[in-house]
C-alpha atoms as a PDB file:
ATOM      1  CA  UNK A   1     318.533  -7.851 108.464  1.00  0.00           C
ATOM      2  CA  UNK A   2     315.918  -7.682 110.798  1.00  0.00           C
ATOM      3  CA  UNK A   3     314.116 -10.618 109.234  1.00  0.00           C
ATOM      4  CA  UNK A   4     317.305 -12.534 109.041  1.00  0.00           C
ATOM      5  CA  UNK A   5     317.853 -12.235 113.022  1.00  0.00           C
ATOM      6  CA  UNK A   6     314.084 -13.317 113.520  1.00  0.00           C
ATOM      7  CA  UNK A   7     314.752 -16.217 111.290  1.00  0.00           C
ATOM      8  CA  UNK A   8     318.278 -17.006 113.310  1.00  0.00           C
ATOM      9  CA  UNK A   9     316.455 -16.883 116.719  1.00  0.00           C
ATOM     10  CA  UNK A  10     314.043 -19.335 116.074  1.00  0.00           C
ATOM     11  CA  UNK A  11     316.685 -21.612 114.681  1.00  0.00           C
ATOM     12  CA  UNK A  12     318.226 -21.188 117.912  1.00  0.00           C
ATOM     13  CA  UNK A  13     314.858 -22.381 120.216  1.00  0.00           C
ATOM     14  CA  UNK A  14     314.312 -24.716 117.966  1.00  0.00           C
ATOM     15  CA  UNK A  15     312.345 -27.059 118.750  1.00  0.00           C
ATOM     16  CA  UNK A  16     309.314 -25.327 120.688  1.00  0.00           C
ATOM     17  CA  UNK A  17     306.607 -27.419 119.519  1.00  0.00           C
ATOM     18  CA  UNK A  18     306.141 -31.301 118.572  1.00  0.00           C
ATOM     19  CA  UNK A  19     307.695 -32.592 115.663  1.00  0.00           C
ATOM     20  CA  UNK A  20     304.965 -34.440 112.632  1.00  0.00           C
ATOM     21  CA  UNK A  21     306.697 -37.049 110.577  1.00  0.00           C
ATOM     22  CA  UNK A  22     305.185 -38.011 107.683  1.00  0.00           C
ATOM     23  CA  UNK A  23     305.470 -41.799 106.332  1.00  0.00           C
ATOM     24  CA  UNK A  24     303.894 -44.817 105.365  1.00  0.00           C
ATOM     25  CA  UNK A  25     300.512 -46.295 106.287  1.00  0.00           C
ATOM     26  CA  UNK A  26     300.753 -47.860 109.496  1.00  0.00           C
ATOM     27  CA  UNK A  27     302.057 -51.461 109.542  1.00  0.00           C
ATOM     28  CA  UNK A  28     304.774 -50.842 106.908  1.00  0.00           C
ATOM     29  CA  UNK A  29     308.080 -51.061 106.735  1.00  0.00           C
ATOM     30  CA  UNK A  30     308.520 -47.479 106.636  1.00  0.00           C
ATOM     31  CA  UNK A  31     306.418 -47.103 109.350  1.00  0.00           C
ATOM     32  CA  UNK A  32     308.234 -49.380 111.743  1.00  0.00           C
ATOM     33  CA  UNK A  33     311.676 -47.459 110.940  1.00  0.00           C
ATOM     34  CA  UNK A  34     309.785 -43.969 111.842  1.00  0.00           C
ATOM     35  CA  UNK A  35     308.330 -44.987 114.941  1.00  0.00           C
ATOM     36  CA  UNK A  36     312.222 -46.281 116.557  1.00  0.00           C
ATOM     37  CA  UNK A  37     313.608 -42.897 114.901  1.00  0.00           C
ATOM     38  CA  UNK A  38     311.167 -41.034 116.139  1.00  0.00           C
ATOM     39  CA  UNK A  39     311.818 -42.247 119.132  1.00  0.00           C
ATOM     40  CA  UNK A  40     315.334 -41.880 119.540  1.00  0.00           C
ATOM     41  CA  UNK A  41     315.314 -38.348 117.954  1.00  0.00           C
ATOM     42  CA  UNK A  42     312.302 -37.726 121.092  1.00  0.00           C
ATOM     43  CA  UNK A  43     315.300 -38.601 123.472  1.00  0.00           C
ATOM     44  CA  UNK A  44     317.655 -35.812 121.962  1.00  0.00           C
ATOM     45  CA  UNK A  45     315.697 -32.731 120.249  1.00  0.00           C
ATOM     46  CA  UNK A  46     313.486 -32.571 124.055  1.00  0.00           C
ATOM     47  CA  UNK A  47     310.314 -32.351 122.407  1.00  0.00           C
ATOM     48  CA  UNK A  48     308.050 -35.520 120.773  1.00  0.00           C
ATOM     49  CA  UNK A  49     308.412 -36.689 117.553  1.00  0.00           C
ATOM     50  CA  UNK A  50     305.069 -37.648 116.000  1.00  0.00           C
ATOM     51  CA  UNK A  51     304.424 -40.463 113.058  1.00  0.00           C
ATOM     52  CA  UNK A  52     301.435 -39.051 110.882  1.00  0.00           C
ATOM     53  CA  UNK A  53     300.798 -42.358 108.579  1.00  0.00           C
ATOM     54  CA  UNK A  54     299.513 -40.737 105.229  1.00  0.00           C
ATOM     55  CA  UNK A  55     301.233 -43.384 102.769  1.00  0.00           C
ATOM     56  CA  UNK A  56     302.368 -42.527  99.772  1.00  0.00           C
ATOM     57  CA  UNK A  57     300.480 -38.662  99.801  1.00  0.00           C
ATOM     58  CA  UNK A  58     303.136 -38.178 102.498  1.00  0.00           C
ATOM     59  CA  UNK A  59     305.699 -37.111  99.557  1.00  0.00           C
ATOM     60  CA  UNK A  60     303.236 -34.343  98.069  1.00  0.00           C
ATOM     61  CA  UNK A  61     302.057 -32.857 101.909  1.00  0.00           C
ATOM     62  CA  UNK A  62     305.552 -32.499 102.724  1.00  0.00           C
ATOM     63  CA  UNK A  63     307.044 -31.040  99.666  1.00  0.00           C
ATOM     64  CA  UNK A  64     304.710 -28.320 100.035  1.00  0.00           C
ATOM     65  CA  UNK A  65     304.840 -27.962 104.259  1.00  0.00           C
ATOM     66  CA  UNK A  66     306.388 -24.469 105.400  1.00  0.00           C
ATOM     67  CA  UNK A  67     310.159 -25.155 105.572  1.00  0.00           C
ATOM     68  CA  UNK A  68     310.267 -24.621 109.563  1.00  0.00           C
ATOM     69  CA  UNK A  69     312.039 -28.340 110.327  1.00  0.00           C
ATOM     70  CA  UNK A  70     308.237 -29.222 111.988  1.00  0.00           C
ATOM     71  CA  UNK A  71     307.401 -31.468 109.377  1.00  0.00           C
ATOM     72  CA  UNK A  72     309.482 -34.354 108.117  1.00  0.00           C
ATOM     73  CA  UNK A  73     309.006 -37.097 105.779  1.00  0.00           C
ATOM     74  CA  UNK A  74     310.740 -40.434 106.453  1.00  0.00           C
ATOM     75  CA  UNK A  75     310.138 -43.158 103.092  1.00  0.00           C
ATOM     76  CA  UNK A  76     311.823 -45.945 101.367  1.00  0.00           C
ATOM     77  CA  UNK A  77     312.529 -46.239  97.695  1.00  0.00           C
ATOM     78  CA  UNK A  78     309.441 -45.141  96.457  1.00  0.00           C
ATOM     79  CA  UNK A  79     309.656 -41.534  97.373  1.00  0.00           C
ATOM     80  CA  UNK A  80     312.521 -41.526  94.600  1.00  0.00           C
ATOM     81  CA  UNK A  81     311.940 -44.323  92.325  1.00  0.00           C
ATOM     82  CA  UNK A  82     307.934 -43.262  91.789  1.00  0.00           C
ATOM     83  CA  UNK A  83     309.165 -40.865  89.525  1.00  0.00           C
ATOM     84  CA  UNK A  84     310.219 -43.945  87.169  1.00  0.00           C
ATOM     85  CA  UNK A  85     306.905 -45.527  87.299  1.00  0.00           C
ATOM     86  CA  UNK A  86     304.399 -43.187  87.305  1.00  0.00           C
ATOM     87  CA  UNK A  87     303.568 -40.297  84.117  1.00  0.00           C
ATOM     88  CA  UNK A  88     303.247 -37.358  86.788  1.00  0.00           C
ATOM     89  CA  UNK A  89     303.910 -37.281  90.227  1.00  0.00           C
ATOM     90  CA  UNK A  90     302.910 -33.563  92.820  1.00  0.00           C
ATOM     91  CA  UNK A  91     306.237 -33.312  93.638  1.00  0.00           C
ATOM     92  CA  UNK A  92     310.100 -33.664  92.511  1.00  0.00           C
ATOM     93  CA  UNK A  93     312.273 -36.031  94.904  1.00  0.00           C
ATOM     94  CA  UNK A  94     315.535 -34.139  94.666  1.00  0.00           C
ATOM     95  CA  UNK A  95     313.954 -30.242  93.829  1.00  0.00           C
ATOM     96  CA  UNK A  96     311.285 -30.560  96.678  1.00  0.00           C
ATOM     97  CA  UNK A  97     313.588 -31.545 100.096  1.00  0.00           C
ATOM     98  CA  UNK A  98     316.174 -30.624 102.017  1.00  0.00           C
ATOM     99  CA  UNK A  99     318.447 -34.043 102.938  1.00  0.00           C
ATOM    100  CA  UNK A 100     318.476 -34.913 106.349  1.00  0.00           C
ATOM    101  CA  UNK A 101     319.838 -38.277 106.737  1.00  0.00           C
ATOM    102  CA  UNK A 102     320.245 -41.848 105.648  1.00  0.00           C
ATOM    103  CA  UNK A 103     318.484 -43.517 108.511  1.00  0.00           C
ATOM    104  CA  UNK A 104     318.501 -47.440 107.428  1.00  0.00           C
ATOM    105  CA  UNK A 105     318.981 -49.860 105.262  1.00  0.00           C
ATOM    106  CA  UNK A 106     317.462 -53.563 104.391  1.00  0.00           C
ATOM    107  CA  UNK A 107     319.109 -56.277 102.942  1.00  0.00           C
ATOM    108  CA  UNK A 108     317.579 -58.904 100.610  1.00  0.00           C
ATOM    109  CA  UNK A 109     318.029 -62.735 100.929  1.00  0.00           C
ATOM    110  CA  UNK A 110     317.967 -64.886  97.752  1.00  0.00           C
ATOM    111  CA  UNK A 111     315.745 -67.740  98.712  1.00  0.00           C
ATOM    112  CA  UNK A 112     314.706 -70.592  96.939  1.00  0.00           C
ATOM    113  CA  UNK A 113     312.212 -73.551  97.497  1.00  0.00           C
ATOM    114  CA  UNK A 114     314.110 -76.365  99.620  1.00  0.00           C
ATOM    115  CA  UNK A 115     313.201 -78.698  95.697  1.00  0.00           C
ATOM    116  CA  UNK A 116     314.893 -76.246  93.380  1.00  0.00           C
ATOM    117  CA  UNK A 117     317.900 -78.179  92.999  1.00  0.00           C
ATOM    118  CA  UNK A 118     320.503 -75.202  93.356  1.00  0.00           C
ATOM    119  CA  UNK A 119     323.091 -74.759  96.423  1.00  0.00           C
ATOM    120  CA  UNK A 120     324.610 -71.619  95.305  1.00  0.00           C
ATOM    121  CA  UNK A 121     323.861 -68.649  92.451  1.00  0.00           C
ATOM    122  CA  UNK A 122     326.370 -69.921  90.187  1.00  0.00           C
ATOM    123  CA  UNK A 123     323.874 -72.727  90.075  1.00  0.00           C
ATOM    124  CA  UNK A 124     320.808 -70.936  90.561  1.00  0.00           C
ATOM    125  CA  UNK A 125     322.286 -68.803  87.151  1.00  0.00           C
ATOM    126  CA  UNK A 126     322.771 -71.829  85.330  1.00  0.00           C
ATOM    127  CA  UNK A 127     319.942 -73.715  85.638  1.00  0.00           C
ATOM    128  CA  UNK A 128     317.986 -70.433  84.662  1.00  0.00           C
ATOM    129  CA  UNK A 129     320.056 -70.475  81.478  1.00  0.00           C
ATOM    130  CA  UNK A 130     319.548 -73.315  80.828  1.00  0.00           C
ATOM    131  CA  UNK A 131     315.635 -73.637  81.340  1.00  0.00           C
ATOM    132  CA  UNK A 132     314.564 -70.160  79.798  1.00  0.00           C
ATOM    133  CA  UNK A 133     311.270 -69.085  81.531  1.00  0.00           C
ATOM    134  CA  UNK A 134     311.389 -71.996  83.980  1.00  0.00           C
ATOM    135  CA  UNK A 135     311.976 -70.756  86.773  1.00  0.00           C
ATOM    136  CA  UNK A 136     309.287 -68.416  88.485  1.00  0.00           C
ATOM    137  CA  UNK A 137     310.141 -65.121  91.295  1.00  0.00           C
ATOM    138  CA  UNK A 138     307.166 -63.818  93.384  1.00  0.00           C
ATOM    139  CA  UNK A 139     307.185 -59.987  94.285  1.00  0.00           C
ATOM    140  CA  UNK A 140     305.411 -57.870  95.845  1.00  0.00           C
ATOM    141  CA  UNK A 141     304.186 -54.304  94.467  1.00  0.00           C
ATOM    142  CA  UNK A 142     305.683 -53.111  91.162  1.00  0.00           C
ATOM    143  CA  UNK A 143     308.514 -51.109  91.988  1.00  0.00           C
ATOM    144  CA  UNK A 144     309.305 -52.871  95.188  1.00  0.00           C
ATOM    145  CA  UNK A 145     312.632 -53.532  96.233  1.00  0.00           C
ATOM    146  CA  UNK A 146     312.096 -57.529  95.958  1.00  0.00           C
ATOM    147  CA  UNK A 147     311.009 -56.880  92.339  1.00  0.00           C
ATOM    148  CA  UNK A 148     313.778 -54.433  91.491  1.00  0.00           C
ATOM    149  CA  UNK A 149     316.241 -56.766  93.303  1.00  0.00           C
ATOM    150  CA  UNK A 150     314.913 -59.883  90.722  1.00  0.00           C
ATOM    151  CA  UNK A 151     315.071 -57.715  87.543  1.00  0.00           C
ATOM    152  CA  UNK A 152     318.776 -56.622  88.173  1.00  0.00           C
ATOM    153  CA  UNK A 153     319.461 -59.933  88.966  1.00  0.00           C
ATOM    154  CA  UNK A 154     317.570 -61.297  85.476  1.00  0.00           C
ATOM    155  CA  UNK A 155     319.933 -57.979  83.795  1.00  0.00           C
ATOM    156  CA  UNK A 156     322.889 -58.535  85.098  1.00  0.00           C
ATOM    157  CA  UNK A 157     322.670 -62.714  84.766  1.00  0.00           C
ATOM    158  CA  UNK A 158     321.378 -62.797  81.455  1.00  0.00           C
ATOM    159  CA  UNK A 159     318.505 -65.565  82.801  1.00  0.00           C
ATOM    160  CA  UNK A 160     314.779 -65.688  81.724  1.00  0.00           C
ATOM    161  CA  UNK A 161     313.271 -65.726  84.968  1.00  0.00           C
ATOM    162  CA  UNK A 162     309.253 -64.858  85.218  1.00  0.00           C
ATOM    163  CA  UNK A 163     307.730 -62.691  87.605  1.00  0.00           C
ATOM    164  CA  UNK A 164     304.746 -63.792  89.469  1.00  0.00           C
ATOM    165  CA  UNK A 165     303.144 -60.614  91.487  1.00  0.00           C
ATOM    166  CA  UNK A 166     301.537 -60.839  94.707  1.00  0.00           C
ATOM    167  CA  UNK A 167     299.245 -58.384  96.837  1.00  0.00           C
ATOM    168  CA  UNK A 168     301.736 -58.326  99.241  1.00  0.00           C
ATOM    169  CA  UNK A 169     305.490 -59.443 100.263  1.00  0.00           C
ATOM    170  CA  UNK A 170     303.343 -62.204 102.816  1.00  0.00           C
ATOM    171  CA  UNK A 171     301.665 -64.032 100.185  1.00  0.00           C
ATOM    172  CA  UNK A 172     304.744 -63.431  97.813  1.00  0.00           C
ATOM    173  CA  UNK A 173     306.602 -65.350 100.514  1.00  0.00           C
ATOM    174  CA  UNK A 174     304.112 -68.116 101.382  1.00  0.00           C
ATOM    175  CA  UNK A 175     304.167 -68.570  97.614  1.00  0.00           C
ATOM    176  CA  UNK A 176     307.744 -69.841  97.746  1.00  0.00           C
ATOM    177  CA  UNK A 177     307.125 -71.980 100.911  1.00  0.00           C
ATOM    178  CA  UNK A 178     304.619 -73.915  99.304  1.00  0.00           C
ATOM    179  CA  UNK A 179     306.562 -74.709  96.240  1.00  0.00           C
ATOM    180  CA  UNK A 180     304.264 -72.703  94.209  1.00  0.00           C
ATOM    181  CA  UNK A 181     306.941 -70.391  92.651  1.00  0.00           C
ATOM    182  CA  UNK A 182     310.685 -71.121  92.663  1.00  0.00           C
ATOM    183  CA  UNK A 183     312.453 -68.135  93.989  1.00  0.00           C
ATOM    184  CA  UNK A 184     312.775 -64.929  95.817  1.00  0.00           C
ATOM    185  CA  UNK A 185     314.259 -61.921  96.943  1.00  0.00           C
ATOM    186  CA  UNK A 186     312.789 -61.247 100.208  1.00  0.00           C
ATOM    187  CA  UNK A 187     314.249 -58.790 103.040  1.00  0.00           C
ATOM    188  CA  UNK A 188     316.395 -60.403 105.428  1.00  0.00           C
ATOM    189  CA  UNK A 189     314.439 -60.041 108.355  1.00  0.00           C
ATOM    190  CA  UNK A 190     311.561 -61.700 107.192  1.00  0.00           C
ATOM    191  CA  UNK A 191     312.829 -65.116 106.481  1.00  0.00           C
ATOM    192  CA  UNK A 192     315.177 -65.888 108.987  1.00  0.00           C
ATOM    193  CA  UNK A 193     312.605 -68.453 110.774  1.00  0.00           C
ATOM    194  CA  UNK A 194     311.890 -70.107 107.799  1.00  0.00           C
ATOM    195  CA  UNK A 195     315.591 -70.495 106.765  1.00  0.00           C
ATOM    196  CA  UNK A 196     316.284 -72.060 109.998  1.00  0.00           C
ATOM    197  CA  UNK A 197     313.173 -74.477 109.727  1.00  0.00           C
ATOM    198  CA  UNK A 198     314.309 -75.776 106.137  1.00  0.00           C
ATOM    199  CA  UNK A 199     311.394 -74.261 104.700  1.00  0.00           C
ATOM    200  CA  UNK A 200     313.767 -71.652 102.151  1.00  0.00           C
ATOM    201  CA  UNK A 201     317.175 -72.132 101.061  1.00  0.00           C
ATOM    202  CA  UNK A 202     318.982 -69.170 101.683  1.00  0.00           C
ATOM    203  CA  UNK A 203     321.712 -68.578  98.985  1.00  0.00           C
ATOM    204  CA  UNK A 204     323.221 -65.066  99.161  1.00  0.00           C
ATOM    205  CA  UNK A 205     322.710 -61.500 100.519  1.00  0.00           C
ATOM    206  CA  UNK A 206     322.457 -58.841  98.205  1.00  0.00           C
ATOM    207  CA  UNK A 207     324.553 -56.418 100.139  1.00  0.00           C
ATOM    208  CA  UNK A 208     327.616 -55.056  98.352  1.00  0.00           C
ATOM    209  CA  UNK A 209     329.658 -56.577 101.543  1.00  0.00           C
ATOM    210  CA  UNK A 210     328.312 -59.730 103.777  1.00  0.00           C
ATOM    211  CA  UNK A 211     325.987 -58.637 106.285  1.00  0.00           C
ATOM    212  CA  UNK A 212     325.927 -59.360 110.597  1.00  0.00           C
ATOM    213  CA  UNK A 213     322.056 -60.283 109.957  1.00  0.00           C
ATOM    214  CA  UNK A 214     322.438 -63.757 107.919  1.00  0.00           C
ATOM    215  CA  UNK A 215     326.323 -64.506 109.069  1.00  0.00           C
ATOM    216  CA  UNK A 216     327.955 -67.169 106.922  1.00  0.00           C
ATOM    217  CA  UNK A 217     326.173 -65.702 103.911  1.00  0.00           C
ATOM    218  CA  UNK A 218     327.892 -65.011 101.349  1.00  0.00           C
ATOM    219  CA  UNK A 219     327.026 -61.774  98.924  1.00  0.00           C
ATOM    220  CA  UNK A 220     325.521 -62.370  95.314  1.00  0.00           C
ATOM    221  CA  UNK A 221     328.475 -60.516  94.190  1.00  0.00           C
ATOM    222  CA  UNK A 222     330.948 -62.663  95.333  1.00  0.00           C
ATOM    223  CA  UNK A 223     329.018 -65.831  94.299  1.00  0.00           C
ATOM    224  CA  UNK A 224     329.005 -65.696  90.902  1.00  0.00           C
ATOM    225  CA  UNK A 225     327.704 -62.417  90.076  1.00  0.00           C
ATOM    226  CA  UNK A 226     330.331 -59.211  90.327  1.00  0.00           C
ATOM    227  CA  UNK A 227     329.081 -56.032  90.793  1.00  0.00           C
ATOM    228  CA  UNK A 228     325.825 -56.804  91.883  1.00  0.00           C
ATOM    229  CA  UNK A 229     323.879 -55.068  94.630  1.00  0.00           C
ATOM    230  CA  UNK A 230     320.662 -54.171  96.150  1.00  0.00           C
ATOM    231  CA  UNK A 231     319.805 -53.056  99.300  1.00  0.00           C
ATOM    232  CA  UNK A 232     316.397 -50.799 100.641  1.00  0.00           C
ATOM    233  CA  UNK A 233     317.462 -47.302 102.532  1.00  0.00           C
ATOM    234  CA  UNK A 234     315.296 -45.718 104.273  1.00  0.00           C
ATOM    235  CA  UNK A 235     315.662 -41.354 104.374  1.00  0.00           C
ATOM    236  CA  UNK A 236     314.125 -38.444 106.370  1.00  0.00           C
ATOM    237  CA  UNK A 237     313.829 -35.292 104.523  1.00  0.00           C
ATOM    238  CA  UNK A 238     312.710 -31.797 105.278  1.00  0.00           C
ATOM    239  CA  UNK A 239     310.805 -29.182 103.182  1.00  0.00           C
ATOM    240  CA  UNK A 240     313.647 -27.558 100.844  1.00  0.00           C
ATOM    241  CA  UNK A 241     314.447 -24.324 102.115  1.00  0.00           C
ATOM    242  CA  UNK A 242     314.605 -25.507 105.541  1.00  0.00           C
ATOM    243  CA  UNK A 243     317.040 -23.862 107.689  1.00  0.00           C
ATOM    244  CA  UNK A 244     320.682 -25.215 107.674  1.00  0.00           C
ATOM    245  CA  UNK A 245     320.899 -24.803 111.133  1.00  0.00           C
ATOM    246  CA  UNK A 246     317.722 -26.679 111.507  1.00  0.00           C
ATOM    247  CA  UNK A 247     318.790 -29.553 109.513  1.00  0.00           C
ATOM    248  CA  UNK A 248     322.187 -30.247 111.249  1.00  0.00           C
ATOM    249  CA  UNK A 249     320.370 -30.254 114.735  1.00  0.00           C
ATOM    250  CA  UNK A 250     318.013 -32.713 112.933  1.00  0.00           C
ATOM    251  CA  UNK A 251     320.470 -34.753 111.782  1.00  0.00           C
ATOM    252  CA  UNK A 252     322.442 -34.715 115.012  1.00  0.00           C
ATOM    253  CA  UNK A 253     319.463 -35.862 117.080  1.00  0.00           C
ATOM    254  CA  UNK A 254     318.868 -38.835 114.364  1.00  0.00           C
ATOM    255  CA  UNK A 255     322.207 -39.848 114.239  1.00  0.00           C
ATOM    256  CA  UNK A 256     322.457 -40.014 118.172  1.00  0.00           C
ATOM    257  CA  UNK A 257     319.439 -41.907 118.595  1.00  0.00           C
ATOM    258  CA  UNK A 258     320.408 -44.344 115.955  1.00  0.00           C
ATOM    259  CA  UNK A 259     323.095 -45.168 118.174  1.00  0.00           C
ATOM    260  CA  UNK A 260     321.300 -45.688 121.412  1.00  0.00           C
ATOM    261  CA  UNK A 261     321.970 -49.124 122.117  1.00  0.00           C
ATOM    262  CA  UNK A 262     318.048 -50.363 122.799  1.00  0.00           C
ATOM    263  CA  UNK A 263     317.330 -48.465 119.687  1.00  0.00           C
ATOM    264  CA  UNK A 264     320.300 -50.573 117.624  1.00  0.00           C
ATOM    265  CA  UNK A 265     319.319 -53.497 119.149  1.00  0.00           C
ATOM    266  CA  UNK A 266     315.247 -53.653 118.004  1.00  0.00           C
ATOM    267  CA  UNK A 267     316.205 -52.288 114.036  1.00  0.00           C
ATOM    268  CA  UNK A 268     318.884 -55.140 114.211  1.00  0.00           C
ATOM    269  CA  UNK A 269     316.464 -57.793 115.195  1.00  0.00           C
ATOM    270  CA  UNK A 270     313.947 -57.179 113.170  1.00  0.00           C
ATOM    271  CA  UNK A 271     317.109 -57.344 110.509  1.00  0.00           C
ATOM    272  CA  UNK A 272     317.420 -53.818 109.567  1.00  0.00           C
ATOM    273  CA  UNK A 273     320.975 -52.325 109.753  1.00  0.00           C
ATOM    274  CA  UNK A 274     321.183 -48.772 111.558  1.00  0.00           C
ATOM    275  CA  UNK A 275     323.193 -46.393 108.774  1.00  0.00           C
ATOM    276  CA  UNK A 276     323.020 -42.559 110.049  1.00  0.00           C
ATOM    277  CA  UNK A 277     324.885 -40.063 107.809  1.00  0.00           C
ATOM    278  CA  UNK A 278     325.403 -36.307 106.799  1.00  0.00           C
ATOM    279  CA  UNK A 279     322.587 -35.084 104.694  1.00  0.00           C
ATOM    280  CA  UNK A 280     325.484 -34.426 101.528  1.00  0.00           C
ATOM    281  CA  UNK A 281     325.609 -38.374 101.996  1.00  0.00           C
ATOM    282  CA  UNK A 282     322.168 -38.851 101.768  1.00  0.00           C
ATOM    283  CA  UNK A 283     321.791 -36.674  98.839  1.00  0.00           C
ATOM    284  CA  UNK A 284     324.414 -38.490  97.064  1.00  0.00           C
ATOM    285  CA  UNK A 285     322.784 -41.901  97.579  1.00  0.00           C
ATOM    286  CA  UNK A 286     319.722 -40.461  96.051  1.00  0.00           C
ATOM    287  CA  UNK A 287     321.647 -39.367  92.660  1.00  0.00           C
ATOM    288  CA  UNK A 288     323.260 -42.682  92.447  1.00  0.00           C
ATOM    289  CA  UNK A 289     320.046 -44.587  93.207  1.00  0.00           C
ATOM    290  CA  UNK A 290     317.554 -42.751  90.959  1.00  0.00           C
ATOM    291  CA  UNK A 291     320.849 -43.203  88.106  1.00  0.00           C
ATOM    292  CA  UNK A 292     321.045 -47.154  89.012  1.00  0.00           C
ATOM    293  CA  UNK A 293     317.069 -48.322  89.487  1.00  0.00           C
ATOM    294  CA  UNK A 294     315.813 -45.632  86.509  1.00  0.00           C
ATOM    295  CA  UNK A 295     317.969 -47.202  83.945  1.00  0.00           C
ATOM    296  CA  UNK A 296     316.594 -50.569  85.267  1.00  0.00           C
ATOM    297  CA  UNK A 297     313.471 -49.333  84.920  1.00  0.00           C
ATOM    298  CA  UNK A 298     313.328 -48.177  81.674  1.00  0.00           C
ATOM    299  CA  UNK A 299     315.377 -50.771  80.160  1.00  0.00           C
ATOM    300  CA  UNK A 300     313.013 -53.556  81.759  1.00  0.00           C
ATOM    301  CA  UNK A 301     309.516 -51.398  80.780  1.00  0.00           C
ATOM    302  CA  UNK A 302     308.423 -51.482  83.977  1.00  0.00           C
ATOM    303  CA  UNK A 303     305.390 -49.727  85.042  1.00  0.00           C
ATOM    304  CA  UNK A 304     303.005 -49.282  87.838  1.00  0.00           C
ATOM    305  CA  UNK A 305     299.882 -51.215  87.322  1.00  0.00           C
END
């Protein structure tokens, strides 16, 4: 009992001390999305919020960090999908955290090369039927959402379309401008500026609903395609174990800053929508996404180099 009251007052000062939060190496996407959350949560917990850039070894530090609510890990689809793509892994992506929230989400464009002669992806469908390994897609990483994006796209359409990695999503993109490979499915954000140059063709957004950041656009579902969708969200998890009470002041403070208007305003320019949700939501959209992208993944083979 005794322990229990201990355990119950510190819930109730919490938070005495700065907060770490674990994510991707600096420069990333995941990295840009902690630094505005961390920010806004700063505003609303009283006490700094501090982005410790440890990549992908963020997953296994914080799975094991003591379950106090002063470590957090905020990742992309790789902290759940890795599991796919890789024989062993340090840690378990639903057995290892406690939800916190759904923080973001990233829409993908389907862009094509200004010469590919498709307006639409009822075209863009048929004329990859019709020319069976034709048509090339550039990617980044193995795994990445652009990749994952093309493959459901290939599943779903029933088109022989090749994959043609890059290092990185910039030369994946350049790739396309330059006519060197056909197609791609890019985040929204970054190809904006070359839609309205003429340098891509933009011809759908992979949302399940259109999207405020490309209006006019219509969705791949609605274009040909039904049922189709892809989008990146971005999570923040605790330890599991973590406190309850620790968790929903967490998720208050995230939720709250997520709506600051400044905040709202610098995710939606860059073309990321601002989500916030319970952490039941959260866990939910990791069941259904580890269900949706595994079976992907291990109907397509895929594999990290």
């Amino acid at each position: 009992m005794l322990a229990a009251l201990a355990f119950y007052a510190n819930a109730q000062n919490y938070p005495d001390k700065p907060i770490r939060m674990l994510t991707s190496e600096a420069g990333g996407g995941s990295d840009f999305v902690a630094r505005l959350v961390a920010q806004g949560m700063g505003m609303h917990l009283g006490q700094r919020v501090v982005v410790d850039n440890r990549g992908i070894v963020s997953a296994d530090i914080a799975a094991h960090a003591p379950a106090d609510g002063y470590t957090l890990i905020l990742y992309g689809s790789p902290l759940w999908l890795s599991p796919f793509l890789r024989a062993q892994l340090p840690y378990d992506p639903v057995r290892d955290y406690a939800p916190v929230s759904i923080v973001v989400s990233t829409p993908n464009v389907v862009v094509v090369h200004p010469g590919v002669p498709v307006q639409t992806i009822t075209e863009l469908i048929a004329l990859a039927r019709a020319k069976p390994g034709a048509l090339n897609y550039s990617s980044a990483s193995t795994g990445s959402t652009q990749h994952l994006a093309a493959e459901l796209f290939k599943s779903m359409a029933g088109a022989d379309v090749v994959r043609i990695p890059y290092k990185g999503s910039g030369p994946a993109l350049n790739a396309v401008i330059a006519g060197q490979v056909q197609l791609m499915f890019p985040s929204a954000g970054s190809v904006t500026q070359h839609v309205k140059a003429g340098r891509l063709r933009a011809l759908a957004v992979t949302t399940a609903h259109p999207s405020a950041l490309v209006p006019g656009l219509p969705t791949v579902a609605e274009s040909g395609l039904p049922g189709y969708e892809s989008v990146s969200p971005f999570g923040v998890f605790a330890p599991l174990k973590t406190p309850q009470a620790i968790v929903a002041r967490l998720n208050r403070s995230i939720v709250d800053g997520l709506n600051d208007a400044e905040i709202k305003s610098r995710f939606f320019n860059a073309g990321v929508e601002t989500v916030g949700s319970t952490p039941a939501q959260l866990a939910a959209m990791l069941q259904s996404e580890m269900a949706k992208w595994g079976k992907l993944i291990r109907d397509a083979g895929i594999r990290e180099e």
